[in-house]
Each structure stands twice: as structure tokens, then as C-alpha cells.
Protein backbone atom coordinates (compact mmCIF):
# COMPACT_ATOMS: atom_id res chain seq x y z
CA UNK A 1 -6.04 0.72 -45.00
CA UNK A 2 -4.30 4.21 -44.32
CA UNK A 3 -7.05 6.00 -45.41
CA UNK A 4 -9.41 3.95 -43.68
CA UNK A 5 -7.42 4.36 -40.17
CA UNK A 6 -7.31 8.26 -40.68
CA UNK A 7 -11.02 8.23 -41.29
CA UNK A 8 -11.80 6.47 -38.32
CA UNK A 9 -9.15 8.85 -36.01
CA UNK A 10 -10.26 11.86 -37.73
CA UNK A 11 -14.03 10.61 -36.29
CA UNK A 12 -12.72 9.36 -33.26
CA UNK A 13 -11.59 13.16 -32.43
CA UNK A 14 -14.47 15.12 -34.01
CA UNK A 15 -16.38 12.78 -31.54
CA UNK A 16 -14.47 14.01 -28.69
CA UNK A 17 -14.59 17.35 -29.94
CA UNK A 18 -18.08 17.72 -29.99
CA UNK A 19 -18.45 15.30 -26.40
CA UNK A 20 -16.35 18.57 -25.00
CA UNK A 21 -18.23 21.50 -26.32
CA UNK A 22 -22.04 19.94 -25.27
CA UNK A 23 -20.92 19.51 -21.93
CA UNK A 24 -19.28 23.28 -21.62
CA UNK A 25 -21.82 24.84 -23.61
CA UNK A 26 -24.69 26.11 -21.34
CA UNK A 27 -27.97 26.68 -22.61
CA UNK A 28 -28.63 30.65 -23.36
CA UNK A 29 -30.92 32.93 -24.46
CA UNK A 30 -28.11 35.08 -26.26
CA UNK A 31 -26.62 32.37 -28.81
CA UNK A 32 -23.64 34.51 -28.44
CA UNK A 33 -23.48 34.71 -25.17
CA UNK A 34 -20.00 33.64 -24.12
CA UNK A 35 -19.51 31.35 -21.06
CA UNK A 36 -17.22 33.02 -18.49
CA UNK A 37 -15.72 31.75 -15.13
CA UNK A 38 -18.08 34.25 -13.03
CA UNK A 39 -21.77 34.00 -12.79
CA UNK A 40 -23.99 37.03 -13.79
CA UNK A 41 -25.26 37.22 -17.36
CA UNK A 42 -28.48 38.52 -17.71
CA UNK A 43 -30.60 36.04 -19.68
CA UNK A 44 -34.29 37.84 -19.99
CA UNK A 45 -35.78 40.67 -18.24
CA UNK A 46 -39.55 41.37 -18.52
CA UNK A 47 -41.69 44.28 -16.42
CA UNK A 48 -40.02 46.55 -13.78
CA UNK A 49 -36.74 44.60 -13.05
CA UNK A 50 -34.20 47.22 -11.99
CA UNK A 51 -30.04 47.23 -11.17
CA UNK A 52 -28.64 48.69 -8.20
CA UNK A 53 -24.22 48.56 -8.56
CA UNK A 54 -22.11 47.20 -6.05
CA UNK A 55 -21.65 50.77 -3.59
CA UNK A 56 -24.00 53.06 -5.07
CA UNK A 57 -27.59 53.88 -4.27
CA UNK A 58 -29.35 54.87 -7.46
CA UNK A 59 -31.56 52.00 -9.24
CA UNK A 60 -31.03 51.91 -12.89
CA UNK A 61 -33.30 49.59 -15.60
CA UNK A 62 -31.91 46.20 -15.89
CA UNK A 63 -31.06 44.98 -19.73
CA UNK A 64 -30.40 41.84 -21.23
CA UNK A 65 -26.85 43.35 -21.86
CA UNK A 66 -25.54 43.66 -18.74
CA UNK A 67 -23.12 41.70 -17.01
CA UNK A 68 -23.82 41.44 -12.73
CA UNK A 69 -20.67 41.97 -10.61
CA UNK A 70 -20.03 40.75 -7.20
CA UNK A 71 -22.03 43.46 -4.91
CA UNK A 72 -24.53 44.10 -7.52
CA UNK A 73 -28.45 43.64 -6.46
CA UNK A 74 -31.23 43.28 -8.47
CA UNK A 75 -34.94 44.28 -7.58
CA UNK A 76 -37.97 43.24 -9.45
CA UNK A 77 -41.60 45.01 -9.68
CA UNK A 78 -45.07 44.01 -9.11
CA UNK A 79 -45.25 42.83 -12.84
CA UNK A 80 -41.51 42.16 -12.84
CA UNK A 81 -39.37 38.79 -13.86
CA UNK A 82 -35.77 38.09 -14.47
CA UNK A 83 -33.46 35.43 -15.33
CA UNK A 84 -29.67 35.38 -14.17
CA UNK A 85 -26.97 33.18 -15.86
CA UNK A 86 -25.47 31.18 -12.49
CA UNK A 87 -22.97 29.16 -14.61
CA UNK A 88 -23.54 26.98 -17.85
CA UNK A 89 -26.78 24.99 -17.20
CA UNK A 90 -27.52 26.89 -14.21
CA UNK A 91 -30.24 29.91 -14.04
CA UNK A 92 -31.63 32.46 -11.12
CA UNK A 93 -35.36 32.76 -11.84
CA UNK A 94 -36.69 35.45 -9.95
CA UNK A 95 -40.68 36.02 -9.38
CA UNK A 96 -42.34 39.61 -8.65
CA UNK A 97 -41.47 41.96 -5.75
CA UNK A 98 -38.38 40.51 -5.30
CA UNK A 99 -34.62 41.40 -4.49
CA UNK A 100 -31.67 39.51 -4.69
CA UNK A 101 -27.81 40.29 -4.43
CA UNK A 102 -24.53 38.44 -6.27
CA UNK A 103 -22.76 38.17 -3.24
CA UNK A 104 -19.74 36.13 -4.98
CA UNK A 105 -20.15 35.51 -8.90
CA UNK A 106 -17.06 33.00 -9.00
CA UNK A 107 -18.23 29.73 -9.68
CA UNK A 108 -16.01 27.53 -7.48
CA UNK A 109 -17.77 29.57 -4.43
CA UNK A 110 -20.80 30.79 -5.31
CA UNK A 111 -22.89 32.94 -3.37
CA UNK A 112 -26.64 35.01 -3.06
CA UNK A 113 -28.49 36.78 -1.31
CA UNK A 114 -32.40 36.19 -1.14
CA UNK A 115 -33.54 39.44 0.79
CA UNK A 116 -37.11 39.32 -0.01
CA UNK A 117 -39.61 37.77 -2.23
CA UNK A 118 -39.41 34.85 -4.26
CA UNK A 119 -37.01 33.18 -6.70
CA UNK A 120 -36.49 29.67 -8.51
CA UNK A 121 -33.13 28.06 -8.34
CA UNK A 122 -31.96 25.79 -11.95
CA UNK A 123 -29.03 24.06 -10.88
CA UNK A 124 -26.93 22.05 -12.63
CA UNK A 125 -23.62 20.55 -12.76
CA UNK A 126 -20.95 18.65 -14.91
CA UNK A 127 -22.13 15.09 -12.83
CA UNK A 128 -25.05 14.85 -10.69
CA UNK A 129 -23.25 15.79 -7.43
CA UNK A 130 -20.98 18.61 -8.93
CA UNK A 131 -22.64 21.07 -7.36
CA UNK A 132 -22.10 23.77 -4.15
CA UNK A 133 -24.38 27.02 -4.36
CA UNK A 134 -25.05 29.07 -1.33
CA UNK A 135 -28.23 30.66 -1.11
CA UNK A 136 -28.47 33.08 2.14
CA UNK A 137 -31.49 34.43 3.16
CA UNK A 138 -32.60 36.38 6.26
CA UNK A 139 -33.23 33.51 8.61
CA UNK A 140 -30.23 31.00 7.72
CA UNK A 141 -28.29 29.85 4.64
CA UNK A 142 -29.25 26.93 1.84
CA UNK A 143 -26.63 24.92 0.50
CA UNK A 144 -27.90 23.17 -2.69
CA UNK A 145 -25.50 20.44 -3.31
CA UNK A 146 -27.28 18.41 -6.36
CA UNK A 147 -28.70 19.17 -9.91
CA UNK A 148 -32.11 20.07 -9.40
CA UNK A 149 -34.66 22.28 -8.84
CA UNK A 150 -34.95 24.64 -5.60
CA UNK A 151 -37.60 27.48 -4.67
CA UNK A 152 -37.02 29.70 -1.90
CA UNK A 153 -39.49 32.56 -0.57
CA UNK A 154 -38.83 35.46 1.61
CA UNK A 155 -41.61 36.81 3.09
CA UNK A 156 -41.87 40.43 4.22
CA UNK A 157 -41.03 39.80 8.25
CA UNK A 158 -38.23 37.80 6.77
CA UNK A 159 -39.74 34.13 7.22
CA UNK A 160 -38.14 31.85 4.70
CA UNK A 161 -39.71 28.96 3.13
CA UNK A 162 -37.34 26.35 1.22
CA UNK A 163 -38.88 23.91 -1.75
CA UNK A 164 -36.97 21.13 -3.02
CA UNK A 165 -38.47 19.57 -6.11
CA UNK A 166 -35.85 18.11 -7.46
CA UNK A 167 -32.36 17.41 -5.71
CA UNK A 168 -30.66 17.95 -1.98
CA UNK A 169 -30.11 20.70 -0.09
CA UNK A 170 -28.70 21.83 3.38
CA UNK A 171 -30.49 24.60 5.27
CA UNK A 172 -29.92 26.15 8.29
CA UNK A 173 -26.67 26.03 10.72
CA UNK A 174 -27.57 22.54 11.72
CA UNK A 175 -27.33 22.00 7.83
CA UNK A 176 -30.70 20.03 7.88
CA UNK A 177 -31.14 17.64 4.72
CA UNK A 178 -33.95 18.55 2.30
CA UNK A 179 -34.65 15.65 -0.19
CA UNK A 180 -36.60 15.48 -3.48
CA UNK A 181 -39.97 16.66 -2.50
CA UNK A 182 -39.64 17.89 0.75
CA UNK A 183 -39.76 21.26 2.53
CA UNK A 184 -38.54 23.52 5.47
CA UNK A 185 -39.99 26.38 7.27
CA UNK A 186 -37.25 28.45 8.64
CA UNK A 187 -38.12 31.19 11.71
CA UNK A 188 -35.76 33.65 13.60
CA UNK A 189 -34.66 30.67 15.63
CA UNK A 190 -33.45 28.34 12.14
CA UNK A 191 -35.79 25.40 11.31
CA UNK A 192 -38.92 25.12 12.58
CA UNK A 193 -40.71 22.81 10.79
CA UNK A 194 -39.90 19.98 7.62
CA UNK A 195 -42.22 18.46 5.93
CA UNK A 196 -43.35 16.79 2.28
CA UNK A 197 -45.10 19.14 -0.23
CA UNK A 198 -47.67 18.11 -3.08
CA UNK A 199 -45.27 18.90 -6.39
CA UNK A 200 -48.33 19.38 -8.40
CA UNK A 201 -49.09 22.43 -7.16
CA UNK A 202 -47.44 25.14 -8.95
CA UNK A 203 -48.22 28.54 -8.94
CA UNK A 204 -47.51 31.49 -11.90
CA UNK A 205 -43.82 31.90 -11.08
CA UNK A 206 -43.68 27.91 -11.10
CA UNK A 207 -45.32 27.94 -14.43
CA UNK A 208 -43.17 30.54 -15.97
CA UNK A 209 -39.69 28.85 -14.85
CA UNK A 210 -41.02 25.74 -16.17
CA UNK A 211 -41.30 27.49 -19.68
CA UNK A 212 -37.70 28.93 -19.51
CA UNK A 213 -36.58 25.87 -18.63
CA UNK A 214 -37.87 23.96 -21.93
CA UNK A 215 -36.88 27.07 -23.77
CA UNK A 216 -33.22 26.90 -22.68
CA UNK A 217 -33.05 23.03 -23.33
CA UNK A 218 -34.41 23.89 -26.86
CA UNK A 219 -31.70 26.38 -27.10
CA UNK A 220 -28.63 24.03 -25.90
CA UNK A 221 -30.21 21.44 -28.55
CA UNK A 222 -30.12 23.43 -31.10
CA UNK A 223 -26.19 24.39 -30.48
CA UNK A 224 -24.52 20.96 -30.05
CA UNK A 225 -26.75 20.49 -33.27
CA UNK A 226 -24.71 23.08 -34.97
CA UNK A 227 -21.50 22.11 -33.07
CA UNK A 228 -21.52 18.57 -34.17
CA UNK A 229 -22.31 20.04 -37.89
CA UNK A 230 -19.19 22.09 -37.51
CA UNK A 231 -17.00 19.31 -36.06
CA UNK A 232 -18.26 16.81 -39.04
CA UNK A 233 -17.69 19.49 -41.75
CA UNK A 234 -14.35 20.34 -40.64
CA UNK A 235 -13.42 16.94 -40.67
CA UNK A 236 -14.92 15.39 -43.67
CA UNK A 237 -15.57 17.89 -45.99
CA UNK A 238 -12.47 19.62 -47.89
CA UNK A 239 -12.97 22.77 -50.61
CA UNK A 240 -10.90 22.78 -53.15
CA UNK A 241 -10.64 25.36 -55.94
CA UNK A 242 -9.20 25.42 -59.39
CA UNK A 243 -8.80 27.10 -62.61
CA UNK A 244 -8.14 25.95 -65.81
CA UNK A 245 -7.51 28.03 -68.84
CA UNK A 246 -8.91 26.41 -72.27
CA UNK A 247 -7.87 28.77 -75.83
CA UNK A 248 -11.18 28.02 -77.33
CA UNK A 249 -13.45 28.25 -74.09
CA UNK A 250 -11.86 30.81 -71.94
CA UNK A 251 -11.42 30.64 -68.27
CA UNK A 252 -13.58 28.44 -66.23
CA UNK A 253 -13.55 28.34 -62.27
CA UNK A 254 -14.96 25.26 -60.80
CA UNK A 255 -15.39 24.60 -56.70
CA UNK A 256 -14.71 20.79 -56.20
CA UNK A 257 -15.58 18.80 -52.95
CA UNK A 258 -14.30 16.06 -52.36
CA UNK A 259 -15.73 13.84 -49.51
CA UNK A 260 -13.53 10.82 -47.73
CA UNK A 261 -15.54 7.30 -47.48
CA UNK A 262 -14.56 4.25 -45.57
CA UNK A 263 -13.25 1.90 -47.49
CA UNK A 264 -16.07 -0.96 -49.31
CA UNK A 265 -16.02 -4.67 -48.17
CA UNK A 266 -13.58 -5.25 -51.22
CA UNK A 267 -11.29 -2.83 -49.53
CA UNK A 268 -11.00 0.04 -51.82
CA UNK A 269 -11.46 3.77 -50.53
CA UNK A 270 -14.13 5.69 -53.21
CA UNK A 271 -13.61 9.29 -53.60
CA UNK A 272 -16.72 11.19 -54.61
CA UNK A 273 -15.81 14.32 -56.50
CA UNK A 274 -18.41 16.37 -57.83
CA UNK A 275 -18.82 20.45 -58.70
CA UNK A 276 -20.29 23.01 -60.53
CA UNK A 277 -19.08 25.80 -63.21
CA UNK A 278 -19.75 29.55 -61.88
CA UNK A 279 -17.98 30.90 -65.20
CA UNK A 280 -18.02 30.41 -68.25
CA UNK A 281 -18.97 27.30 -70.62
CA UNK A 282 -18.43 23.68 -69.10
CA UNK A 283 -15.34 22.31 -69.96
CA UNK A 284 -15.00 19.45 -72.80
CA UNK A 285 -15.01 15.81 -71.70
């Protein structure tokens, strides 16, 4: 009965374990990309997507390897697309011709800048309503507040267009509500006009950040896949090595596993032991 309590805490916990990492663990491009309290890793870069450092004014090439800082703007080409790490779960998708700024990479305040073109917002959350991302642009701020989706174009005179296809948002001073499937027209004087949009239409950048987004579900998949693998063989599983030395057959090194089982209906607790000789002949019965 011992063993059969220590089995079922020793699940209970791996369980846990496991519950713990999935819900940290943001989906990534870079498997070893390690979560951080500040938004800002650079998850894929494709075209003419350049890097412009918090009080400087020379553009450099944007790689996968670097890390955005609070200041730090990012400009895209006419054939250019990025995608920005906002926290785990969370991604900055940003079309062609476009430029945004990190204006404040913590994640318990965080903040962009939108200055022209346009760019898809991923956002996600540890619930549903665990969310608060400010999104300025040139005519007035959006405040997405739920897991969703969120597209927001800049044109070149600075009219701002605000798509929600998939959770809430506040825009403007008079923090008008945006729900699932509606969208807002913002001029110099704030909102001008909100309305319903057909969600079936979906352009290239649509398209594309639909892709990423499959591809970065794949990814988290396939790492809570190895994490619970991890967490099981850590619990269950238990190496052991030994030698013994035989006069007549030499020295023979087995590797033994031995693997716990829950006690039968009769109450017993099997132990499966099993392993193979790497040296030498197999030892006598």
C-alpha cells in the first residue's frame, strides 16, 4: 500500500509539474528561446526588416538573434515581414512598409507604437481576460484587454483603422468598445466611425499571420509533448548500474531499469526489471 500511495503522489506532482510548465511555456520559433519578464524576442524576420536602437539614428539588419529594448524601432520593406515575441503566447506580426516602436517591453505595462503601416496583434493571456496591451498609434491609443486577435493599419496621413476578429478592445480617449467582429475608423478628431466587418476577407498579411499562428501552436505542442516525457521519466523510470566480477567470465557491466507499477487487484506491487550486457559474455543463470 506504501508503494502504491508513493506512485500515485509521485503522479499527482509530475501532473502538476507538467500543468505549470504548458501554461508558462510560450510557443517559439527558437526551441531555446528562453521566456523572460520583458517583451522583445525576435521570432522570424523575412525581406528588408531593419533595427533602429533606442537614441541612435543608423538602421542596422534585423536578426532572429536579437533581443528589442525599450526605445528600439523596427522598420520593415516593401517585401519585408517580422514577428516580435510580446510575452509567452503573445506575437507582433508586422506586414510590409511598416514601422513600429517597443515603447515599454515589461509585461505588466506593455506598450507600442504603430507609426505607420500595418501589423497583426496575437494576444494571449494566462485566463481569457488576463490581458492589458497598449497599442498607440497616431490618431489615439488601443487597449486590447482579451485573448484574441487584433489588426491595426496606419495609413500614410496617419488615419488608423482598428480590426477586431477575435476579442475586446478600447480605442480612442473615450475608450470606445470594439467586440468580436467589429471595427473603428479613427480620424484626427478620435473615432469617427464603428462598424461590423466581413471576417472572411483576409488579405496576404492576414494569410501569412494565420500560418505563424498554426506554426507556433505546432511548436508549443510539440514542447509540453517533451515536457510531460521529461516529467514521466523522471518520475517513473530509475537507471541503475552494476558490475559484477565472475573468475571464469570476466567482468560484465549490465544497465538495469527498473519501472514502478501500481499494485494488481490482489494487492501486490510487480517490479519489472529487465537489461542488457554491453561487455562481455552473459552471466550464468
Amino acid at each position: 500500500m506504501r508503494n502504491a500511495r508513493k506512485v500515485i503522489t509521485n503522479l499527482s506532482l509530475a501532473i502538476v509539474f507538467v500543468g505549470a510548465c504548458a501554461a508558462s511555456a510560450g510557443a517559439r520559433t527558437n526551441d531555446d528561446r528562453v521566456i523572460s519578464a520583458r517583451a522583445g524576442g525576435v521570432n522570424f524576420v523575412s525581406g528588408e526588416v531593419t533595427l533602429r536602437r533606442a537614441g541612435r539614428d543608423a538602421w542596422q539588419q534585423l536578426a532572429t538573434t536579437d533581443e528589442l529594448k525599450a526605445g528600439d524601432a523596427v522598420r520593415t520593406g516593401a517585401d519585408g515581414r517580422a514577428e516580435i515575441l510580446l510575452n509567452p503566447g503573445s506575437y507582433l506580426r508586422l506586414g510590409e512598409n511598416a514601422e513600429f516602436e517597443l515603447t515599454d517591453p515589461s509585461l505588466d505595462s506593455l506598450r507600442l507604437k504603430l507609426s505607420k503601416g500595418s501589423a497583426l496583434v496575437e494576444a494571449a493571456g494566462y485566463s481569457d481576460a488576463d490581458v492589458a496591451l497598449m497599442l498607440d498609434t497616431p490618431r489615439a491609443p488601443v487597449l486590447v484587454v482579451r485573448s484574441g486577435v487584433y489588426r491595426v493599419n496606419v495609413g500614410a496621413s496617419g488615419a488608423t483603422e482598428v480590426f477586431v476578429r477575435k476579442g475586446r478592445a478600447l480605442v480612442g480617449m473615450e475608450r470606445t468598445l470594439l467586440k468580436e467582429g467589429m471595427f473603428a475608423r479613427l480620424g484626427a478628431a478620435g473615432v469617427v466611425e464603428v462598424a461590423k466587418f466581413d471576417r472572411d476577407e483576409r488579405d496576404a498579411l492576414d494569410v501569412w499571420g494565420k500560418s505563424r499562428a498554426r506554426e507556433m501552436a505546432r511548436a508549443q505542442s510539440k514542447l509540453q509533448r517533451r515536457q510531460v516525457n521529461a516529467a514521466l521519466a523522471t518520475q517513473f523510470v530509475k537507471p541503475e548500474k552494476s558490475a559484477e566480477s565472475k573468475p571464469d567470465f570476466g567482468t560484465t557491466t549490465h544497465t538495469k531499469v527498473v519501472v514502478h507499477v501500481p499494485p494488481s487487484e490482489s494487492g501486490a506491487a510487480p517490479i519489472v526489471r529487465g537489461g542488457t550486457p554491453t561487455k562481455g559474455t552473459p552471466p550464468p543463470k
